[in-house]
PDB file of N, CA and C in Angstrom:
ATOM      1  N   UNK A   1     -94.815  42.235 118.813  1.00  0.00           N
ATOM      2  CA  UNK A   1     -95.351  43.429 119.423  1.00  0.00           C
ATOM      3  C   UNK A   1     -96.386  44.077 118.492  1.00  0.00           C
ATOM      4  N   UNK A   2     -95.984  44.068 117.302  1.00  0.00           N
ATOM      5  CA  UNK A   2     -96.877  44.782 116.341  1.00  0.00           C
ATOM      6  C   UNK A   2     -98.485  44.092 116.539  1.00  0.00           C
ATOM      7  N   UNK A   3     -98.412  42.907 116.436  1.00  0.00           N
ATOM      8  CA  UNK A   3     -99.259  41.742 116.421  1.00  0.00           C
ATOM      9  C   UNK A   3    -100.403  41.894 117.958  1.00  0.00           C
ATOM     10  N   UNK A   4     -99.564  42.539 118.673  1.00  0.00           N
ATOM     11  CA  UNK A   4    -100.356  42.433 120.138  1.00  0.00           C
ATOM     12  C   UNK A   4    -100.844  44.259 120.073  1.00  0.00           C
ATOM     13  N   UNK A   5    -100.308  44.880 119.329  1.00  0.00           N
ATOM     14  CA  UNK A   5    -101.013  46.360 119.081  1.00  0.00           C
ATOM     15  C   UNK A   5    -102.362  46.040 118.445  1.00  0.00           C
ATOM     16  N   UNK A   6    -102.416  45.478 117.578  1.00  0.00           N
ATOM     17  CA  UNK A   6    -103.191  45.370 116.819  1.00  0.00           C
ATOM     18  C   UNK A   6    -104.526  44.562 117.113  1.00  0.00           C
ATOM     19  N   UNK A   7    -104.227  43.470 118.112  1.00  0.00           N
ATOM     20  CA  UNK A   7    -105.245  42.847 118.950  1.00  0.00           C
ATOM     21  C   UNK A   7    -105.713  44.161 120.069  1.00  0.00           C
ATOM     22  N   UNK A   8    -104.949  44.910 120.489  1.00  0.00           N
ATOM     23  CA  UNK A   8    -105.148  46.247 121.590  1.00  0.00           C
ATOM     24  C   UNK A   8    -106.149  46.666 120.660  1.00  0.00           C
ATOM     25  N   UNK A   9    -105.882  47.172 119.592  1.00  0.00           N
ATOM     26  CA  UNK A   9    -106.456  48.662 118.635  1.00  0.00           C
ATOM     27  C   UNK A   9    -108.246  47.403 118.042  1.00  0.00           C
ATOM     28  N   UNK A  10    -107.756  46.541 117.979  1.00  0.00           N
ATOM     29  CA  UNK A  10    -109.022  45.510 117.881  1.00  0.00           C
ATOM     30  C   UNK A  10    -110.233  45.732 118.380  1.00  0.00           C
ATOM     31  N   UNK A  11    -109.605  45.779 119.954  1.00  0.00           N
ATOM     32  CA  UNK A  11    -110.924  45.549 120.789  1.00  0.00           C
ATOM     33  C   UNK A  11    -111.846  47.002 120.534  1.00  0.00           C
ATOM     34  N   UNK A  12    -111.611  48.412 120.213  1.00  0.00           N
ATOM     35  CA  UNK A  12    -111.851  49.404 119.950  1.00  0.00           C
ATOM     36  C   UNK A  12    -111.870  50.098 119.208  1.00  0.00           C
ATOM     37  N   UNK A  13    -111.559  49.616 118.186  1.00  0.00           N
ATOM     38  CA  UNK A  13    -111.243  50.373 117.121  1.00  0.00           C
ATOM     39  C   UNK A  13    -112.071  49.026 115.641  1.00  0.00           C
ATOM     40  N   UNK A  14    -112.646  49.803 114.938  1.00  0.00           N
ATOM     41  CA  UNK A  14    -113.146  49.329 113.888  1.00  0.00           C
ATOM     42  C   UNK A  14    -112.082  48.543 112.918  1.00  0.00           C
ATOM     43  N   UNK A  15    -112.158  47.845 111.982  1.00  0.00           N
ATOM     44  CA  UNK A  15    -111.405  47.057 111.205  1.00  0.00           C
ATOM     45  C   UNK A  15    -110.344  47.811 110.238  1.00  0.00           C
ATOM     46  N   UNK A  16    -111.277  48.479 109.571  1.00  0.00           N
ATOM     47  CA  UNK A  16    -110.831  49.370 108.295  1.00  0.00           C
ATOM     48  C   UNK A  16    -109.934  50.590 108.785  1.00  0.00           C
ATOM     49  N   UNK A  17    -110.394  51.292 110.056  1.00  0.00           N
ATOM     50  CA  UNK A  17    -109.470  52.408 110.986  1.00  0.00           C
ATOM     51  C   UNK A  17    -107.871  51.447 111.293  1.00  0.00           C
ATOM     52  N   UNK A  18    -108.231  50.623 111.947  1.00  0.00           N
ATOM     53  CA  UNK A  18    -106.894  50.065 112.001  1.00  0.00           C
ATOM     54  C   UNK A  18    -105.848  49.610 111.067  1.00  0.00           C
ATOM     55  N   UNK A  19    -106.482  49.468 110.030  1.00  0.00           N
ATOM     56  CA  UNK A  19    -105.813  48.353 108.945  1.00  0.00           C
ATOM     57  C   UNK A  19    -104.923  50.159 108.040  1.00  0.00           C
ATOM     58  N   UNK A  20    -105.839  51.409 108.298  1.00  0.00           N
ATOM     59  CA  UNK A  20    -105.412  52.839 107.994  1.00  0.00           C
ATOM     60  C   UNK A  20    -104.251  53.364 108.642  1.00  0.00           C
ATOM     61  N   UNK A  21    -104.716  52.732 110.283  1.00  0.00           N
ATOM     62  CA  UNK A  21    -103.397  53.534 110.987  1.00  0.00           C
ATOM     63  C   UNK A  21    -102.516  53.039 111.020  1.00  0.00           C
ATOM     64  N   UNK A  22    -102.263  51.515 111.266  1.00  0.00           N
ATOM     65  CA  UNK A  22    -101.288  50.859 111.075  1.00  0.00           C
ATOM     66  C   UNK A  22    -100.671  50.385 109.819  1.00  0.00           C
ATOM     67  N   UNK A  23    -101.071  50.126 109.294  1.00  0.00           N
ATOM     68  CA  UNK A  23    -100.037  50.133 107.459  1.00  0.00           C
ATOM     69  C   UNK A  23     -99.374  50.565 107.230  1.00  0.00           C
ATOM     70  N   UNK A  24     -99.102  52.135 107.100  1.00  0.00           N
ATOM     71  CA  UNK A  24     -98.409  53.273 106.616  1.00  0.00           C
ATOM     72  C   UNK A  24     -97.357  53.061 108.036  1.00  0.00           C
ATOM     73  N   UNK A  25     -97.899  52.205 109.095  1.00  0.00           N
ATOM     74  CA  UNK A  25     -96.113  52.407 110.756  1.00  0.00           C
ATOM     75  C   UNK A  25     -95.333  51.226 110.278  1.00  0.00           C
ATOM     76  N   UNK A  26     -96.410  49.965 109.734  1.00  0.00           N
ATOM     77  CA  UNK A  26     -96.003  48.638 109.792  1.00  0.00           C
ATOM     78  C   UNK A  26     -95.011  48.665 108.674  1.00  0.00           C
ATOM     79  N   UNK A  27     -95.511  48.659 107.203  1.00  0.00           N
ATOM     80  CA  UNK A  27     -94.529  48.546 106.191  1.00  0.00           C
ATOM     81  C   UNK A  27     -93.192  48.754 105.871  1.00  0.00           C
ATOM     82  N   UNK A  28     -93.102  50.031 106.276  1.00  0.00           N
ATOM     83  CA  UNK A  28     -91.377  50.337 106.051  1.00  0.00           C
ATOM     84  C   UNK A  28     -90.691  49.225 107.065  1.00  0.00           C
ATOM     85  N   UNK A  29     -91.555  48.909 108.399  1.00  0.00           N
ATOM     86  CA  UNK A  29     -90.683  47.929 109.155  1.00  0.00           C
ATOM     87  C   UNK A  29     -90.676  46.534 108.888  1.00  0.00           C
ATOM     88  N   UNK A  30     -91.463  46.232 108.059  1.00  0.00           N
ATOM     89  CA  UNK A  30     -91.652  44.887 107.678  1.00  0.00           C
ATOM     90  C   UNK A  30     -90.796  45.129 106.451  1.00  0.00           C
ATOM     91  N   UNK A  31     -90.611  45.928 105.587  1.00  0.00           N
ATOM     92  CA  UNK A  31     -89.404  46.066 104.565  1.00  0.00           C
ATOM     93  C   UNK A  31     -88.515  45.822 105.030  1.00  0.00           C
ATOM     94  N   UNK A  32     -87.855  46.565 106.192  1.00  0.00           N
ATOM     95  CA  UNK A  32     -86.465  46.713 106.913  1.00  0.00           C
ATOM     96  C   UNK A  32     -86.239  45.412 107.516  1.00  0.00           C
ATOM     97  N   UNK A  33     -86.936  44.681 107.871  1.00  0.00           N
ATOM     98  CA  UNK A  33     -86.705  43.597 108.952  1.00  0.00           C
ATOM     99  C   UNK A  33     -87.137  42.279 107.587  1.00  0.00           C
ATOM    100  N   UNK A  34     -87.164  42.725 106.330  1.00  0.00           N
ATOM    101  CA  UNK A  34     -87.642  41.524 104.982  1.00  0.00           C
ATOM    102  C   UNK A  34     -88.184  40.165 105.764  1.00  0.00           C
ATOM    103  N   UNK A  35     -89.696  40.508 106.341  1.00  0.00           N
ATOM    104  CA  UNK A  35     -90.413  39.920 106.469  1.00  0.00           C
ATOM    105  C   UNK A  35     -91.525  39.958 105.402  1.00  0.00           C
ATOM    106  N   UNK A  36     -91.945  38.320 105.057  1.00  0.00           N
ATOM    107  CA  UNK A  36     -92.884  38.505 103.687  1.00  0.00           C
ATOM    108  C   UNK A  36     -94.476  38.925 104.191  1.00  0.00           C
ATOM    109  N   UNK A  37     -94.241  40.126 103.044  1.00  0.00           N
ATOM    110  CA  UNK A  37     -95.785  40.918 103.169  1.00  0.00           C
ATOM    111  C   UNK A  37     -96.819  40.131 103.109  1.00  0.00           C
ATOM    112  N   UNK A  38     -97.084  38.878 102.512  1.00  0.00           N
ATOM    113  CA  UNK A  38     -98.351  37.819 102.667  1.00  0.00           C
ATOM    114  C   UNK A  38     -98.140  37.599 103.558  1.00  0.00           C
ATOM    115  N   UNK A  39     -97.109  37.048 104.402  1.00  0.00           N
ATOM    116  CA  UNK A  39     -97.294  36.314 105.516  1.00  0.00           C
ATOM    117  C   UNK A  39     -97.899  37.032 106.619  1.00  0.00           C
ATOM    118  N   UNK A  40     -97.100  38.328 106.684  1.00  0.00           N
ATOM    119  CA  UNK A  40     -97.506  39.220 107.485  1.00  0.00           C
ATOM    120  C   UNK A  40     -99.369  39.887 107.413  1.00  0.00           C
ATOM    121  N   UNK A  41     -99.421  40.144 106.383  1.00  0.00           N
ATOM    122  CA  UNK A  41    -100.903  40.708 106.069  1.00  0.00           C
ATOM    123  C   UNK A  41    -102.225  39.309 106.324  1.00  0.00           C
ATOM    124  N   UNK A  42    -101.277  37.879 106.393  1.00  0.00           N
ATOM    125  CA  UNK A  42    -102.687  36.863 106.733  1.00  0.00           C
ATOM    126  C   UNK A  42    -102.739  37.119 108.498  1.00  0.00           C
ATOM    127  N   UNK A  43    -101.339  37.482 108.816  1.00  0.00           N
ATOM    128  CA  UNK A  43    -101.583  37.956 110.455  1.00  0.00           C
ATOM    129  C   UNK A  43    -102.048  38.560 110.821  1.00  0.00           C
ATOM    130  N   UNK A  44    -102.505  40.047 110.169  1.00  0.00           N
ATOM    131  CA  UNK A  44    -102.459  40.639 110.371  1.00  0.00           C
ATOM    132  C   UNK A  44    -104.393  40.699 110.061  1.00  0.00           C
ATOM    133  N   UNK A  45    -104.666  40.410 109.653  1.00  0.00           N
ATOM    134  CA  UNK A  45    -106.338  40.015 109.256  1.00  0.00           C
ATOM    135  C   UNK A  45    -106.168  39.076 110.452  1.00  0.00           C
ATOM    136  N   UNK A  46    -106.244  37.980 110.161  1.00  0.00           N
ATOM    137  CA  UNK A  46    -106.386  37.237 111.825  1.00  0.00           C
ATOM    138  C   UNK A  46    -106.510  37.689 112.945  1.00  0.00           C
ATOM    139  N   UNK A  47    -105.396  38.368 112.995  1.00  0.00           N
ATOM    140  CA  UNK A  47    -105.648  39.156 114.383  1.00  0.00           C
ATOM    141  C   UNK A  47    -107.282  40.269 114.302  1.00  0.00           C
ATOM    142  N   UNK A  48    -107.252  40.883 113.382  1.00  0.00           N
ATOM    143  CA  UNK A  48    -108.283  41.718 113.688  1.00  0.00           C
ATOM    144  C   UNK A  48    -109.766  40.943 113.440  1.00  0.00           C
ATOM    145  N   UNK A  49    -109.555  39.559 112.851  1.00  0.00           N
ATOM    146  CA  UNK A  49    -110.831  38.708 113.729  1.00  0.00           C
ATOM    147  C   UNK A  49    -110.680  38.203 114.897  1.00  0.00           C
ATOM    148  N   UNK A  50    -109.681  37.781 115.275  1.00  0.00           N
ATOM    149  CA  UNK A  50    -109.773  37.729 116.618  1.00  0.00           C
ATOM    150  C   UNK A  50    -110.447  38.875 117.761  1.00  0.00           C
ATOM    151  N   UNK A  51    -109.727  39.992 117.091  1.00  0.00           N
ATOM    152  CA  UNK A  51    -110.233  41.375 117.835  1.00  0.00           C
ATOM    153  C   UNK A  51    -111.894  41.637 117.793  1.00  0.00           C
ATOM    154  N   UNK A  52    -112.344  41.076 116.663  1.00  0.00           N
ATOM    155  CA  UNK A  52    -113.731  41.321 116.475  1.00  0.00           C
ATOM    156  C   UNK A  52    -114.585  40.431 117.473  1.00  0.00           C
ATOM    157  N   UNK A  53    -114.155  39.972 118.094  1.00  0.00           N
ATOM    158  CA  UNK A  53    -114.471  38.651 119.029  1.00  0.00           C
ATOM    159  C   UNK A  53    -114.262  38.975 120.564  1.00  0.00           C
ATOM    160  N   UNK A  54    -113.523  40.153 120.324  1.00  0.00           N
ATOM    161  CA  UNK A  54    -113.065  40.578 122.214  1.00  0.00           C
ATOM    162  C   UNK A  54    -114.013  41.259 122.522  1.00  0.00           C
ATOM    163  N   UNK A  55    -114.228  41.207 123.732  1.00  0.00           N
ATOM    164  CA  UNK A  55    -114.724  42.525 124.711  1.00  0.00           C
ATOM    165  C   UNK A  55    -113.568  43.411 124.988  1.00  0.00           C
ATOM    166  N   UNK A  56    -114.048  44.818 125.307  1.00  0.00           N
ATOM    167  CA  UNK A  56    -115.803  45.567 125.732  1.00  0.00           C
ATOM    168  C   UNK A  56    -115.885  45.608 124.261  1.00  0.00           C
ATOM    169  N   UNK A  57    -115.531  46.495 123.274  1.00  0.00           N
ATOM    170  CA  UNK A  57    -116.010  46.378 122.010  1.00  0.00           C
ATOM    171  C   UNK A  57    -116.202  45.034 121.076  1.00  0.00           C
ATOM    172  N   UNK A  58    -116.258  44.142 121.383  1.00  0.00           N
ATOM    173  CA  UNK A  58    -116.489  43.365 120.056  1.00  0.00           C
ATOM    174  C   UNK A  58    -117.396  43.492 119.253  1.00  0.00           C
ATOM    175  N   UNK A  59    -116.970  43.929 117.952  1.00  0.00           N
ATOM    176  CA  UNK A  59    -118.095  43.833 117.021  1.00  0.00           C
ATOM    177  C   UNK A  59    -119.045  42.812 116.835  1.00  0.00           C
ATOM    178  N   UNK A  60    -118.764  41.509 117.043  1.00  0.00           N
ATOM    179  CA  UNK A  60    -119.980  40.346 116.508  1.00  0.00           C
ATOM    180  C   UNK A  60    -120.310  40.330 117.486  1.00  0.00           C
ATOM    181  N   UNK A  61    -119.692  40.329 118.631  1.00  0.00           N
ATOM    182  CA  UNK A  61    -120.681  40.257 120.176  1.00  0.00           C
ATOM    183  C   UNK A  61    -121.815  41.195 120.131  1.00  0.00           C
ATOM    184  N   UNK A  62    -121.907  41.980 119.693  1.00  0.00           N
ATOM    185  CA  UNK A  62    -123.204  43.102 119.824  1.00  0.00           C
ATOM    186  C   UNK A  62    -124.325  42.376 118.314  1.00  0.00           C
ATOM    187  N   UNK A  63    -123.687  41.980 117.338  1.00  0.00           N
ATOM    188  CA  UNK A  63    -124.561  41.302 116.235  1.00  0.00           C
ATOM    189  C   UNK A  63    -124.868  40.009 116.715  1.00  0.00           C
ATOM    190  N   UNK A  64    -124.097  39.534 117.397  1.00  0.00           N
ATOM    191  CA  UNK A  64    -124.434  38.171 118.133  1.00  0.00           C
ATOM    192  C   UNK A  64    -125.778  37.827 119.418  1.00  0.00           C
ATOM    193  N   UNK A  65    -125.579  39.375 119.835  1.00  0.00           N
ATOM    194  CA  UNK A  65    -126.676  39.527 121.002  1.00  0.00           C
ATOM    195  C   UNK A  65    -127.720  39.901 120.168  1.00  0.00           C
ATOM    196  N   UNK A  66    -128.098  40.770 118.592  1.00  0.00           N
ATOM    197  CA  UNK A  66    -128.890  41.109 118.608  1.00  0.00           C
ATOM    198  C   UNK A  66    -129.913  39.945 117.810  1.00  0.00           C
ATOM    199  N   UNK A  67    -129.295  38.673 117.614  1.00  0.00           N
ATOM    200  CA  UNK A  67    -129.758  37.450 116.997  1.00  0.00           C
ATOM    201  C   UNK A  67    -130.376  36.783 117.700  1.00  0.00           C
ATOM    202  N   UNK A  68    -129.981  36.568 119.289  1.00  0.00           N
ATOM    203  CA  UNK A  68    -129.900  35.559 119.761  1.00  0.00           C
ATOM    204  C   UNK A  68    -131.285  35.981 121.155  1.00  0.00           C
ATOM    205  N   UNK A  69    -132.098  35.534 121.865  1.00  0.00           N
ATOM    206  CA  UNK A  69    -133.078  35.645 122.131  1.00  0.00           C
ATOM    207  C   UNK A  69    -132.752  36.218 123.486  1.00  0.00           C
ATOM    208  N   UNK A  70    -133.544  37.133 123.816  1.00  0.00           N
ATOM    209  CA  UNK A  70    -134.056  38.588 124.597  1.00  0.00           C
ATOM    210  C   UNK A  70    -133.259  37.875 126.131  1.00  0.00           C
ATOM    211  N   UNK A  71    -133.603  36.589 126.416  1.00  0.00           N
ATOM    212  CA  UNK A  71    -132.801  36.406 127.916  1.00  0.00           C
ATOM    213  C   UNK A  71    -131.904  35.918 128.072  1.00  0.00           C
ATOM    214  N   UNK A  72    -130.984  35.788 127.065  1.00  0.00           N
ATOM    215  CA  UNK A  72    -129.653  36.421 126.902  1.00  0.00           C
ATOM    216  C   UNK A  72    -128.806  37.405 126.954  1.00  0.00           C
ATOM    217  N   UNK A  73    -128.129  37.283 128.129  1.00  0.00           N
ATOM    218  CA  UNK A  73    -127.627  38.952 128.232  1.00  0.00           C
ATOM    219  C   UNK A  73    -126.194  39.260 127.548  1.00  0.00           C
ATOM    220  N   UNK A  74    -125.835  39.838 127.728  1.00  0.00           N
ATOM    221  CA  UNK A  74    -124.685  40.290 127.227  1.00  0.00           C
ATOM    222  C   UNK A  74    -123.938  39.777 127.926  1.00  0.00           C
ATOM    223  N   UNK A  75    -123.836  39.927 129.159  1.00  0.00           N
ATOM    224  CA  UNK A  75    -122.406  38.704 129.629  1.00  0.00           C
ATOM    225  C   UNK A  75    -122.578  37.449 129.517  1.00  0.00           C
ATOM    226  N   UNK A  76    -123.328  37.273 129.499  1.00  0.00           N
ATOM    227  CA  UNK A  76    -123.270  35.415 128.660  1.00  0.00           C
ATOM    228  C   UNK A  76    -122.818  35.407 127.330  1.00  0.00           C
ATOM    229  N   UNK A  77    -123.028  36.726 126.523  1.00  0.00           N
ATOM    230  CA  UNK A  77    -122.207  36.046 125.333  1.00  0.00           C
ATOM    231  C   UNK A  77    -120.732  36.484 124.968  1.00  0.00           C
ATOM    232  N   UNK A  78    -120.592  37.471 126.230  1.00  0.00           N
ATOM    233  CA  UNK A  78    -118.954  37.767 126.784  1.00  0.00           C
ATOM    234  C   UNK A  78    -118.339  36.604 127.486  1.00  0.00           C
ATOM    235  N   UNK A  79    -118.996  36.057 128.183  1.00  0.00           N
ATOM    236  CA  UNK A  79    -118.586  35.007 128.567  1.00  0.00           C
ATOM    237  C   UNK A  79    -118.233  33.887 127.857  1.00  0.00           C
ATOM    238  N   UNK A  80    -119.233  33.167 126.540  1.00  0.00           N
ATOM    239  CA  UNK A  80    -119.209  32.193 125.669  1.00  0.00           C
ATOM    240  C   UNK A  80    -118.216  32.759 124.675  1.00  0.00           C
ATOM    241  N   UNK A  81    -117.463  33.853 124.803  1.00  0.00           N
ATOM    242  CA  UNK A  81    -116.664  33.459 123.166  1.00  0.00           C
ATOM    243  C   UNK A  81    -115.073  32.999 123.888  1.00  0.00           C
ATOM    244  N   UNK A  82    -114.910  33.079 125.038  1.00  0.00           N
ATOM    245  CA  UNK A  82    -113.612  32.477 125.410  1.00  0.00           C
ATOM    246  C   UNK A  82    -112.890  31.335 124.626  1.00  0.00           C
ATOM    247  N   UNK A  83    -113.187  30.326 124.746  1.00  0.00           N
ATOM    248  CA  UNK A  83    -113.259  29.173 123.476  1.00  0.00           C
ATOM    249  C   UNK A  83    -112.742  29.583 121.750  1.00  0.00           C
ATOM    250  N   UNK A  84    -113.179  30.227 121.551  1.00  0.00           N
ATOM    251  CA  UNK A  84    -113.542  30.850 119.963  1.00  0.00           C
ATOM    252  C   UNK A  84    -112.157  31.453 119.926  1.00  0.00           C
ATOM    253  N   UNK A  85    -111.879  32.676 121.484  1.00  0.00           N
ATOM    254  CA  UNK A  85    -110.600  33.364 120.735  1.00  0.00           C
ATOM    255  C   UNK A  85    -109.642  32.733 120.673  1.00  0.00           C
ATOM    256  N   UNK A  86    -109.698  31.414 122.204  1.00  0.00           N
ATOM    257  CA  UNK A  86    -108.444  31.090 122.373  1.00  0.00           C
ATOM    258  C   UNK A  86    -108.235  29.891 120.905  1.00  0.00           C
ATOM    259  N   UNK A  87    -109.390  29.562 120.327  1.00  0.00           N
ATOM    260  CA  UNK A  87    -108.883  28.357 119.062  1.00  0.00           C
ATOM    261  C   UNK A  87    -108.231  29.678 117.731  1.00  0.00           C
ATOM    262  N   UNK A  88    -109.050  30.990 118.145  1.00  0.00           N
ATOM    263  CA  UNK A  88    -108.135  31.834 116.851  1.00  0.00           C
ATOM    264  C   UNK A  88    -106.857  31.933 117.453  1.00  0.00           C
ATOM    265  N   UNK A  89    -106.764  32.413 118.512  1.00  0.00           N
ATOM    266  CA  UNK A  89    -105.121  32.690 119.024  1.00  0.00           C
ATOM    267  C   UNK A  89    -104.005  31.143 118.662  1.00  0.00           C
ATOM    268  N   UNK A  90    -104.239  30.024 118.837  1.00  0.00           N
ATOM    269  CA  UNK A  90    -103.697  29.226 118.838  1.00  0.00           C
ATOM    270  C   UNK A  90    -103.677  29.125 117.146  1.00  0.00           C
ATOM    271  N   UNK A  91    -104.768  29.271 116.222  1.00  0.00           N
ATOM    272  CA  UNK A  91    -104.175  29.407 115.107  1.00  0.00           C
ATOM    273  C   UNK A  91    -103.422  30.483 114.423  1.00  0.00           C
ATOM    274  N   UNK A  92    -103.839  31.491 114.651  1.00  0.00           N
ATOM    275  CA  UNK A  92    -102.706  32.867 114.702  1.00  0.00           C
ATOM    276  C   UNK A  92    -100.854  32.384 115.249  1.00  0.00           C
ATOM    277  N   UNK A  93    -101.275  31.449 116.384  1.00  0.00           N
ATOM    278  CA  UNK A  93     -99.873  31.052 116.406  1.00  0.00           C
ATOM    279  C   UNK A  93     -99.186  30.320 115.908  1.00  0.00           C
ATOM    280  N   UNK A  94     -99.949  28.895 115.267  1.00  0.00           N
ATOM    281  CA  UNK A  94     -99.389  27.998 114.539  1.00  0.00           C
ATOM    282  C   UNK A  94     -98.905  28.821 112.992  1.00  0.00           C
ATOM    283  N   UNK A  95     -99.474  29.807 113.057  1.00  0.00           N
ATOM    284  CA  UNK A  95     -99.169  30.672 111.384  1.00  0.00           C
ATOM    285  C   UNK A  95     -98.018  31.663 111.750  1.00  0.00           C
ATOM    286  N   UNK A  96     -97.828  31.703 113.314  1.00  0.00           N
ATOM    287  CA  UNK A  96     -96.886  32.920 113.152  1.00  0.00           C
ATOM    288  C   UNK A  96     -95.620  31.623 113.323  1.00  0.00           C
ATOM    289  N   UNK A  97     -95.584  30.915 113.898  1.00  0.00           N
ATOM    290  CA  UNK A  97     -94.341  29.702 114.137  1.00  0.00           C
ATOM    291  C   UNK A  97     -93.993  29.094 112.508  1.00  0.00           C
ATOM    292  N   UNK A  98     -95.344  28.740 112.234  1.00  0.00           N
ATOM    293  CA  UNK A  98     -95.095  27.839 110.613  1.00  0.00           C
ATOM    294  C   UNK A  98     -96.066  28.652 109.534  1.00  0.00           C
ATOM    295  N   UNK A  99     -94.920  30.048 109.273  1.00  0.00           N
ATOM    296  CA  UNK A  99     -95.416  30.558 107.419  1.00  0.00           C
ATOM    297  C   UNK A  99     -96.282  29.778 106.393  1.00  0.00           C
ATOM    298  N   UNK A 100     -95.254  28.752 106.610  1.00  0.00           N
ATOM    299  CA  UNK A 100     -96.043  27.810 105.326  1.00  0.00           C
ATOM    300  C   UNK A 100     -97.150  27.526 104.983  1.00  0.00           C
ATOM    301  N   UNK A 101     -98.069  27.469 106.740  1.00  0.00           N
ATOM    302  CA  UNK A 101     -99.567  27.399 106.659  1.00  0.00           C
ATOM    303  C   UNK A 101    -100.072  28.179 105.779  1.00  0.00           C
ATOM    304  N   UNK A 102     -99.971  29.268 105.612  1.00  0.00           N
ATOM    305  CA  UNK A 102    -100.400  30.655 104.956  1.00  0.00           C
ATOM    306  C   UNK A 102     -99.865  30.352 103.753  1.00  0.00           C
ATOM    307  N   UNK A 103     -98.548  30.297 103.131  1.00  0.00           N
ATOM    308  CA  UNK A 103     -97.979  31.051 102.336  1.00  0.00           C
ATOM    309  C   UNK A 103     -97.909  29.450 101.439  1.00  0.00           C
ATOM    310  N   UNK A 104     -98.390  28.407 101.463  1.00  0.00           N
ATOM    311  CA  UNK A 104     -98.288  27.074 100.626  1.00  0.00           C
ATOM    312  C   UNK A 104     -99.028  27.208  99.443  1.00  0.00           C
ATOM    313  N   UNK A 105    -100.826  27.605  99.381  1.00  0.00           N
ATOM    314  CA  UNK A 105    -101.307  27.512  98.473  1.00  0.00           C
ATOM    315  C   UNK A 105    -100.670  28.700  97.510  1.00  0.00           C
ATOM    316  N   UNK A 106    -100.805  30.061  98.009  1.00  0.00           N
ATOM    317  CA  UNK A 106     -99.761  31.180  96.783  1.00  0.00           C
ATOM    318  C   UNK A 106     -98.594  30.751  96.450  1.00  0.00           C
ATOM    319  N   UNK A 107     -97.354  29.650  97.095  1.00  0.00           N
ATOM    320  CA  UNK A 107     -96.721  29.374  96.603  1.00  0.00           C
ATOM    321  C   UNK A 107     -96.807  28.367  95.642  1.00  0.00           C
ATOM    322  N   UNK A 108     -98.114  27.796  95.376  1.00  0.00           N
ATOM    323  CA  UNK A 108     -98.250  26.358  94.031  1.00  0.00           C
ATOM    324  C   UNK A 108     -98.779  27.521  93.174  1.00  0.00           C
ATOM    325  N   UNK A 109     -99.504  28.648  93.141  1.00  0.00           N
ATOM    326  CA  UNK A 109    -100.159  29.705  91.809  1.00  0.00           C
ATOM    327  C   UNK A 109     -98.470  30.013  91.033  1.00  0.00           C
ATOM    328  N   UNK A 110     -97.314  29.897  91.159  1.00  0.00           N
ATOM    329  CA  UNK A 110     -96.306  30.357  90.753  1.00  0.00           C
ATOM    330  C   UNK A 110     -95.773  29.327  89.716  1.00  0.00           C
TER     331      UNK A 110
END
């Protein structure tokens, strides 16, 4: 649930605002429930690239339109990132099913 707030607060909300409002709700519950804070915090970035990728707000969608040539509209490149989120979502999920993805290389620095 936390995970699907945060894709919500994504689509509208800037990176750094979210990562403010939610921290200070998330932590004590990720203490209480001793889920590991790396694991959680690579989700938790993921998700808010994913979010950067949604409509109506996506952030790169508007840097993406302003690159890309004049008869290109904006729903074509609302349209073209379908692809993009669903390969982040599917890796967001393989990391939320298997930790290890994430948490292998910090575990050889030890």
């Amino acid at each position: 649930m936390m995970m699907f707030i945060i894709l919500l607060l994504g689509m509208v909300m800037d990176d750094w605002a979210i990562i403010m409002l939610c921290t200070p709700l998330y932590i004590p519950i990720i203490n209480e429930l001793g889920i590991d804070k790396l694991w959680f915090g690579v989700l938790f970035i993921v998700n808010i690239q994913i979010a950067y990728l949604t409509p109506p707000f996506g952030f790169v969608l508007f840097w993406l339109k302003s690159v890309l040539p004049s008869d290109v509209s904006m729903g074509d490149v609302y349209k073209s990132v379908g692809p993009f989120i669903l390969l982040q979502l599917l890796g967001l999920t393989l990391v939320f099913i298997f930790p290890q993805i994430a948490l292998w290389l910090p575990s050889m620095l030890n």
